[in-house]
C-alpha atoms as a PDB file:
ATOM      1  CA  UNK A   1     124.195  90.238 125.767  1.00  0.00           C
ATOM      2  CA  UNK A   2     122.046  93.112 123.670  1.00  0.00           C
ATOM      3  CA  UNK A   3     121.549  94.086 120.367  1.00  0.00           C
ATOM      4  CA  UNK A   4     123.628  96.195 118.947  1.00  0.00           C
ATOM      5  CA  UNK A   5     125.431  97.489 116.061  1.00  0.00           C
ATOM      6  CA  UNK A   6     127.345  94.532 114.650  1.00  0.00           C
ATOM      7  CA  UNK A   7     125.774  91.732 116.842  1.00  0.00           C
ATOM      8  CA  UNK A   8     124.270  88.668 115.320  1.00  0.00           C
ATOM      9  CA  UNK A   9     120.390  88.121 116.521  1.00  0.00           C
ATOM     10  CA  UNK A  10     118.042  85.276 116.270  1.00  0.00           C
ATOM     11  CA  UNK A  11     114.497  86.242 117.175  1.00  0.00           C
ATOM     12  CA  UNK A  12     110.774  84.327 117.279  1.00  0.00           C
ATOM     13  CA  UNK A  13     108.471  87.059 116.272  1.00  0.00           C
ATOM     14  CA  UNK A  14     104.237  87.034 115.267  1.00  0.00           C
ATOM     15  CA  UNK A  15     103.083  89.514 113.507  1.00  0.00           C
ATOM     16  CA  UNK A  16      99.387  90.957 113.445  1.00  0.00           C
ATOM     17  CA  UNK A  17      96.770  93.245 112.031  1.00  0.00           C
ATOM     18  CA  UNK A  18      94.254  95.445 114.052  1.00  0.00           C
ATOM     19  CA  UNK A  19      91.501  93.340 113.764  1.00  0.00           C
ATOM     20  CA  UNK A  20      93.497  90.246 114.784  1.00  0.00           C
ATOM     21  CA  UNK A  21      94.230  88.355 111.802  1.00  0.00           C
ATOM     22  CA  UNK A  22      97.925  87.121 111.425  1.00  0.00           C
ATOM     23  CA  UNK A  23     100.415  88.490 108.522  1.00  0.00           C
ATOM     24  CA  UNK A  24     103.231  86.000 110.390  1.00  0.00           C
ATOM     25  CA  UNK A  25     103.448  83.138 112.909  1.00  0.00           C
ATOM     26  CA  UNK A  26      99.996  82.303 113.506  1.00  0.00           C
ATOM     27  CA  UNK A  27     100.450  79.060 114.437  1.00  0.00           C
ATOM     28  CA  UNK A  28     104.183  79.027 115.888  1.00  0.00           C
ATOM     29  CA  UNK A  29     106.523  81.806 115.777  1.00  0.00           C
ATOM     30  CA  UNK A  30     108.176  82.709 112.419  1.00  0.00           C
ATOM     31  CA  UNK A  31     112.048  83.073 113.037  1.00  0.00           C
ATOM     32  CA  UNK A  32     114.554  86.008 111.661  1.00  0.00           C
ATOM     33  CA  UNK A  33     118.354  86.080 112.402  1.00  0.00           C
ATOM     34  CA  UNK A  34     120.329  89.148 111.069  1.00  0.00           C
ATOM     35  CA  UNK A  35     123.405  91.509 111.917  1.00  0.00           C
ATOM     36  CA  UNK A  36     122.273  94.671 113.338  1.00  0.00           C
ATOM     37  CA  UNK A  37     123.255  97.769 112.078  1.00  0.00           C
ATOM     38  CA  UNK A  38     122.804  96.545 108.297  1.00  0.00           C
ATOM     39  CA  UNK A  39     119.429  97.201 107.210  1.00  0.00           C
ATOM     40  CA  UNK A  40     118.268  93.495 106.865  1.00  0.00           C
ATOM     41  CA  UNK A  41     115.378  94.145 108.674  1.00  0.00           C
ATOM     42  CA  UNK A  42     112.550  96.260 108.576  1.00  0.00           C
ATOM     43  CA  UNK A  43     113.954  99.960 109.932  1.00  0.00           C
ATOM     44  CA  UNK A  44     111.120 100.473 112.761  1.00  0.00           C
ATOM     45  CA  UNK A  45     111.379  96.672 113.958  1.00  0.00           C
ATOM     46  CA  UNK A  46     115.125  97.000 114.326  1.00  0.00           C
ATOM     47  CA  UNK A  47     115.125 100.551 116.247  1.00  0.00           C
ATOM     48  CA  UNK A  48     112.968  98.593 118.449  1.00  0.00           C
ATOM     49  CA  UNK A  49     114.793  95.555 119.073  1.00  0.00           C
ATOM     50  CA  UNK A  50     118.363  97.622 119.422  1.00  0.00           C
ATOM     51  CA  UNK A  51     119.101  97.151 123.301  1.00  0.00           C
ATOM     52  CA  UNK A  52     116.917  94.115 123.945  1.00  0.00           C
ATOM     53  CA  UNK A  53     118.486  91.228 125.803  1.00  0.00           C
ATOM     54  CA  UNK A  54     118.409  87.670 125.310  1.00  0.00           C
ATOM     55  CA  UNK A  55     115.821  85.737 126.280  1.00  0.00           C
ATOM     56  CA  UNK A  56     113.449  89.150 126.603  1.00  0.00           C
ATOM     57  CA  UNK A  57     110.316  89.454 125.324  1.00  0.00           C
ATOM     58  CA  UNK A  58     108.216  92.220 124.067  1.00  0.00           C
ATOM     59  CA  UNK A  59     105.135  93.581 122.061  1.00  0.00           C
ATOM     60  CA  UNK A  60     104.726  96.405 120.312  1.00  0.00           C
ATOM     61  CA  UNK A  61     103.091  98.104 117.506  1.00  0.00           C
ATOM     62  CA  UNK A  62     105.213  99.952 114.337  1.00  0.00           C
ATOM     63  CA  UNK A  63     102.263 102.381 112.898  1.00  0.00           C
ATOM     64  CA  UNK A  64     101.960 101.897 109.581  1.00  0.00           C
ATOM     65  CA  UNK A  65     104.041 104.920 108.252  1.00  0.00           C
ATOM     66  CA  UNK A  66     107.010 103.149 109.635  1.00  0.00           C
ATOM     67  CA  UNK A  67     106.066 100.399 108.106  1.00  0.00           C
ATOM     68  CA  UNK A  68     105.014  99.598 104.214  1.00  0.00           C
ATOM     69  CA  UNK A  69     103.747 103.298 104.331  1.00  0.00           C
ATOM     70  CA  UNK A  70     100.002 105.047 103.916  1.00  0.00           C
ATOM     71  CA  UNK A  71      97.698 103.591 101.099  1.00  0.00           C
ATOM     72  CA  UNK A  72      98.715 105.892  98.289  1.00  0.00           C
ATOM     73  CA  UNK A  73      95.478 106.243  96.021  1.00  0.00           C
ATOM     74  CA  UNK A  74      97.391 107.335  92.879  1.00  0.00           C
ATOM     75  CA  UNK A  75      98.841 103.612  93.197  1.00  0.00           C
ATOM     76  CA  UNK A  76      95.898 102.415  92.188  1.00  0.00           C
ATOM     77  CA  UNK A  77      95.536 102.728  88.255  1.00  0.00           C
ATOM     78  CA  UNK A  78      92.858 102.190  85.384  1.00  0.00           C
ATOM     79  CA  UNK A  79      95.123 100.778  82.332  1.00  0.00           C
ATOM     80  CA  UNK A  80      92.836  99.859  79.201  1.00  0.00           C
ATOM     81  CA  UNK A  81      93.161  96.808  77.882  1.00  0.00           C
ATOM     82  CA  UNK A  82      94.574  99.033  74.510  1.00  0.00           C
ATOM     83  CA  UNK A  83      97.693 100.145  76.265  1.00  0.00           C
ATOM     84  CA  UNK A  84      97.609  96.741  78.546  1.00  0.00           C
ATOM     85  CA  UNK A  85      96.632  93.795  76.445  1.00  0.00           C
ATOM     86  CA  UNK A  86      98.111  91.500  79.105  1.00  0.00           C
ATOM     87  CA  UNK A  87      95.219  92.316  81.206  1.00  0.00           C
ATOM     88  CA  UNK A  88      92.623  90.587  79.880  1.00  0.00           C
ATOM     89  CA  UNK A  89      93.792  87.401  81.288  1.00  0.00           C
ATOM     90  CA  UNK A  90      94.169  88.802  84.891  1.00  0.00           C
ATOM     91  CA  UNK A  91      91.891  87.381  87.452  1.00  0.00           C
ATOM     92  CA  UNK A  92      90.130  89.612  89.704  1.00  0.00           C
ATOM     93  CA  UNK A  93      91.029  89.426  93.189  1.00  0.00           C
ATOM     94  CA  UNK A  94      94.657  88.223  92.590  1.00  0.00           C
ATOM     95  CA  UNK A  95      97.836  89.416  93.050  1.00  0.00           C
ATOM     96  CA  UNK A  96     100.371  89.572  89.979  1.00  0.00           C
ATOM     97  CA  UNK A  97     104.226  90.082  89.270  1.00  0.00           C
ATOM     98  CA  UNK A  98     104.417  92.541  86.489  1.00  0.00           C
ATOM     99  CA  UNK A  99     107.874  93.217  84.385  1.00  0.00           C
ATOM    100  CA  UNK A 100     108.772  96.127  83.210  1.00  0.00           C
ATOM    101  CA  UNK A 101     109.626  95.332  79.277  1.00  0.00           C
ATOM    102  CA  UNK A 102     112.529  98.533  79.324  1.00  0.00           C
ATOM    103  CA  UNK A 103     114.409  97.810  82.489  1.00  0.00           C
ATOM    104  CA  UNK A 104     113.393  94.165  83.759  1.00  0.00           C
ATOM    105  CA  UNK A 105     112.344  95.259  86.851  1.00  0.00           C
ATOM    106  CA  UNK A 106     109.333  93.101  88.241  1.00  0.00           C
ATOM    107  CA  UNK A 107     106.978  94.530  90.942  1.00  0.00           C
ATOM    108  CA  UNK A 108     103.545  93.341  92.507  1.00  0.00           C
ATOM    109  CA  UNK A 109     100.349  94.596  92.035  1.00  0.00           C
ATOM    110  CA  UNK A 110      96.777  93.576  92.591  1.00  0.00           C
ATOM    111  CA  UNK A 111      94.100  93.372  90.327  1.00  0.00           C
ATOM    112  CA  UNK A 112      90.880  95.297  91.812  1.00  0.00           C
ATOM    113  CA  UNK A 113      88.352  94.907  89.108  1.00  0.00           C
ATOM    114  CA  UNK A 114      88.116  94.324  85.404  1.00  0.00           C
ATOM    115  CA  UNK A 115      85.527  94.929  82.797  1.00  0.00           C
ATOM    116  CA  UNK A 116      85.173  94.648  78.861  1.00  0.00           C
ATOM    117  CA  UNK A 117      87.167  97.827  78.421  1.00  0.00           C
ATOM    118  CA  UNK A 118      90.334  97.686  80.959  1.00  0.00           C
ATOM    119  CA  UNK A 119      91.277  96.302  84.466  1.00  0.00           C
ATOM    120  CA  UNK A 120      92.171  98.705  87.761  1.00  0.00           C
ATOM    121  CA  UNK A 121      95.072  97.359  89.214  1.00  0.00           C
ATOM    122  CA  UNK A 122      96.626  98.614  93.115  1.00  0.00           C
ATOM    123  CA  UNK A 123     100.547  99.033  93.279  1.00  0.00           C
ATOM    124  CA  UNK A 124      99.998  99.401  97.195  1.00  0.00           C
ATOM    125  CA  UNK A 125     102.583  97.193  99.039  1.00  0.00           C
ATOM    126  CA  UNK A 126      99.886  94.458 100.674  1.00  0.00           C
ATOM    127  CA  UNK A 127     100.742  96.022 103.928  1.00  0.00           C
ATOM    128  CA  UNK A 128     100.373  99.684 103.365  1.00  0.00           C
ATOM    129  CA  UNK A 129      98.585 101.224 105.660  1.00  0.00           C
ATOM    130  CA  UNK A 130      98.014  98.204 108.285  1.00  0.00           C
ATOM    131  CA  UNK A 131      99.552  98.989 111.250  1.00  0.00           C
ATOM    132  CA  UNK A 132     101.474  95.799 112.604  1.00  0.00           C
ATOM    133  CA  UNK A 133     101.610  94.578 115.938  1.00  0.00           C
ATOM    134  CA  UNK A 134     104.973  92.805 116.974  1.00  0.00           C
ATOM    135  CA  UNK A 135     105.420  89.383 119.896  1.00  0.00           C
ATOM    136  CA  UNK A 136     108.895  89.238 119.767  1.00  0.00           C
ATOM    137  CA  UNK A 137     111.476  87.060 121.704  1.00  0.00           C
ATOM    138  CA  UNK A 138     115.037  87.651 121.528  1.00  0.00           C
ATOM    139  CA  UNK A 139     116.227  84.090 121.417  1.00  0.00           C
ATOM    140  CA  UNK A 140     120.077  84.529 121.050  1.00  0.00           C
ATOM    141  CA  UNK A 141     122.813  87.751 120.574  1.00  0.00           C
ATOM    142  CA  UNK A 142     126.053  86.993 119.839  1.00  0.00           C
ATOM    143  CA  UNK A 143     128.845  89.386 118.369  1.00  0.00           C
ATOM    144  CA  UNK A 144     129.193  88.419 114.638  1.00  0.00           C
ATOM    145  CA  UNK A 145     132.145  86.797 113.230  1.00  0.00           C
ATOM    146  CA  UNK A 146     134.616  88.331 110.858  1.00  0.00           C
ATOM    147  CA  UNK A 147     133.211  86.584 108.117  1.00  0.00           C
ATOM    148  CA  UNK A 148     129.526  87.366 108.485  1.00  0.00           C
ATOM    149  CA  UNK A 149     130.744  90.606 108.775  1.00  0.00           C
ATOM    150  CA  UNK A 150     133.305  90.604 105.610  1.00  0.00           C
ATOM    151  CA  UNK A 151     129.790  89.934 103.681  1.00  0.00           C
ATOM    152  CA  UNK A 152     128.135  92.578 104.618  1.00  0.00           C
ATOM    153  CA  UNK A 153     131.237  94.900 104.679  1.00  0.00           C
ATOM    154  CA  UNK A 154     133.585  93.861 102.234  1.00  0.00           C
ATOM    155  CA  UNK A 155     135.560  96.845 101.128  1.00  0.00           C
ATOM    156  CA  UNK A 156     136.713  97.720 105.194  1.00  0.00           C
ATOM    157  CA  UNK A 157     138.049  93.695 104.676  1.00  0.00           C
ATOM    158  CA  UNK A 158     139.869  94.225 101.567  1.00  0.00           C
ATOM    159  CA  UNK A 159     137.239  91.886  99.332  1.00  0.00           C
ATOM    160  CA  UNK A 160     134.807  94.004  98.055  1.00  0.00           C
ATOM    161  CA  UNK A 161     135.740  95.302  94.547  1.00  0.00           C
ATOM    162  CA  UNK A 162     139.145  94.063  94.085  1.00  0.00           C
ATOM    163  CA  UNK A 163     140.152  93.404  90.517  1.00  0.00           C
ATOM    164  CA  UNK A 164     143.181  90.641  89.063  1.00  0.00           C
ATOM    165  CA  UNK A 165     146.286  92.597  88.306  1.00  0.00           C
ATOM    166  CA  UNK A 166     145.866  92.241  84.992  1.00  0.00           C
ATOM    167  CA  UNK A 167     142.459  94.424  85.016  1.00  0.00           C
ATOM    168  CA  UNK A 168     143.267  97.291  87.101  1.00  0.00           C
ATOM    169  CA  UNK A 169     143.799 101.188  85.768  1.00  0.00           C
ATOM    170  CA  UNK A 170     147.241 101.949  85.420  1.00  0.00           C
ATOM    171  CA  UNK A 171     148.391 104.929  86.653  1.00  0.00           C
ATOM    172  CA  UNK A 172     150.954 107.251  84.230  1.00  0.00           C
END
């Protein structure tokens, strides 16, 4: 069986940089299972799996604009210690979740340098610009059931977004 739209997939995948160092499944393969056709996975990595049968195996390489994007150097910021008190007690070298105080939203970023007046921090995703190079093996397809489905699709199953009787609009 392949994958396609709909189908349930396990995989064993490593994952690697181009000077050989290992982002995933360095010492055994990491596993993924997902439903294609529902944008669990990385875009570029399913577009390449889509048609792949089970028990095939194959390498390849998603460029790094597919991926996590370019390195964008106006992600990478100079905040005082003034407007970012907070800083002074980041350590150089480190990665950081950051939460924005307005809307809750936390993101990553890394923290590049500091000095006695501020601290440069990188909002880069850790794998923009890396080109990654795929080992996959497509250990099982399967079509997925109804209820895998019904999750990912729950208005076309009558779930998604249904109120009690009691809440819904009346109509006059």
């Amino acid at each position: 069986m392949e994958i396609l739209k709909d189908r349930f997939v396990i995989v064993e995948y490593s994952v690697q940089l181009d000077d050989g160092s290992y982002v995933k499944g360095e010492n055994r393969p990491a596993s993924l299972n997902f439903i294609a056709g529902y944008s669990q996975v990385l875009p570029a990595l399913e577009e390449r799996l889509l048609g792949l049968e089970e028990g095939r195996e194959v390498r390849f390489v998603i460029p790094a604009r597919e991926a996590f994007g370019d390195r964008d150097p106006k992600q990478v910021k100079w905040r005082s210690y003034e407007e970012f008190p907070q800083g002074r007690d980041l350590q150089e070298g480190k990665w950081v979740i950051a939460t924005n105080d307005h809307t809750g939203v936390q993101y990553s970023c890394f923290v590049v340098e500091r000095d006695d007046r501020g601290v440069r921090l990188d909002y880069n995703h850790p794998l923009a610009g890396k080109d990654l190079h795929y080992r996959v093996r497509v250990v099982k397809v399967r079509p997925a059931e109804a209820s895998e489905l019904e999750q990912l699709r729950p208005c076309e199953h009558g779930t998604g977004g249904s109120m009690p009787p009691s809440s819904q609009p009346s109509l006059h």
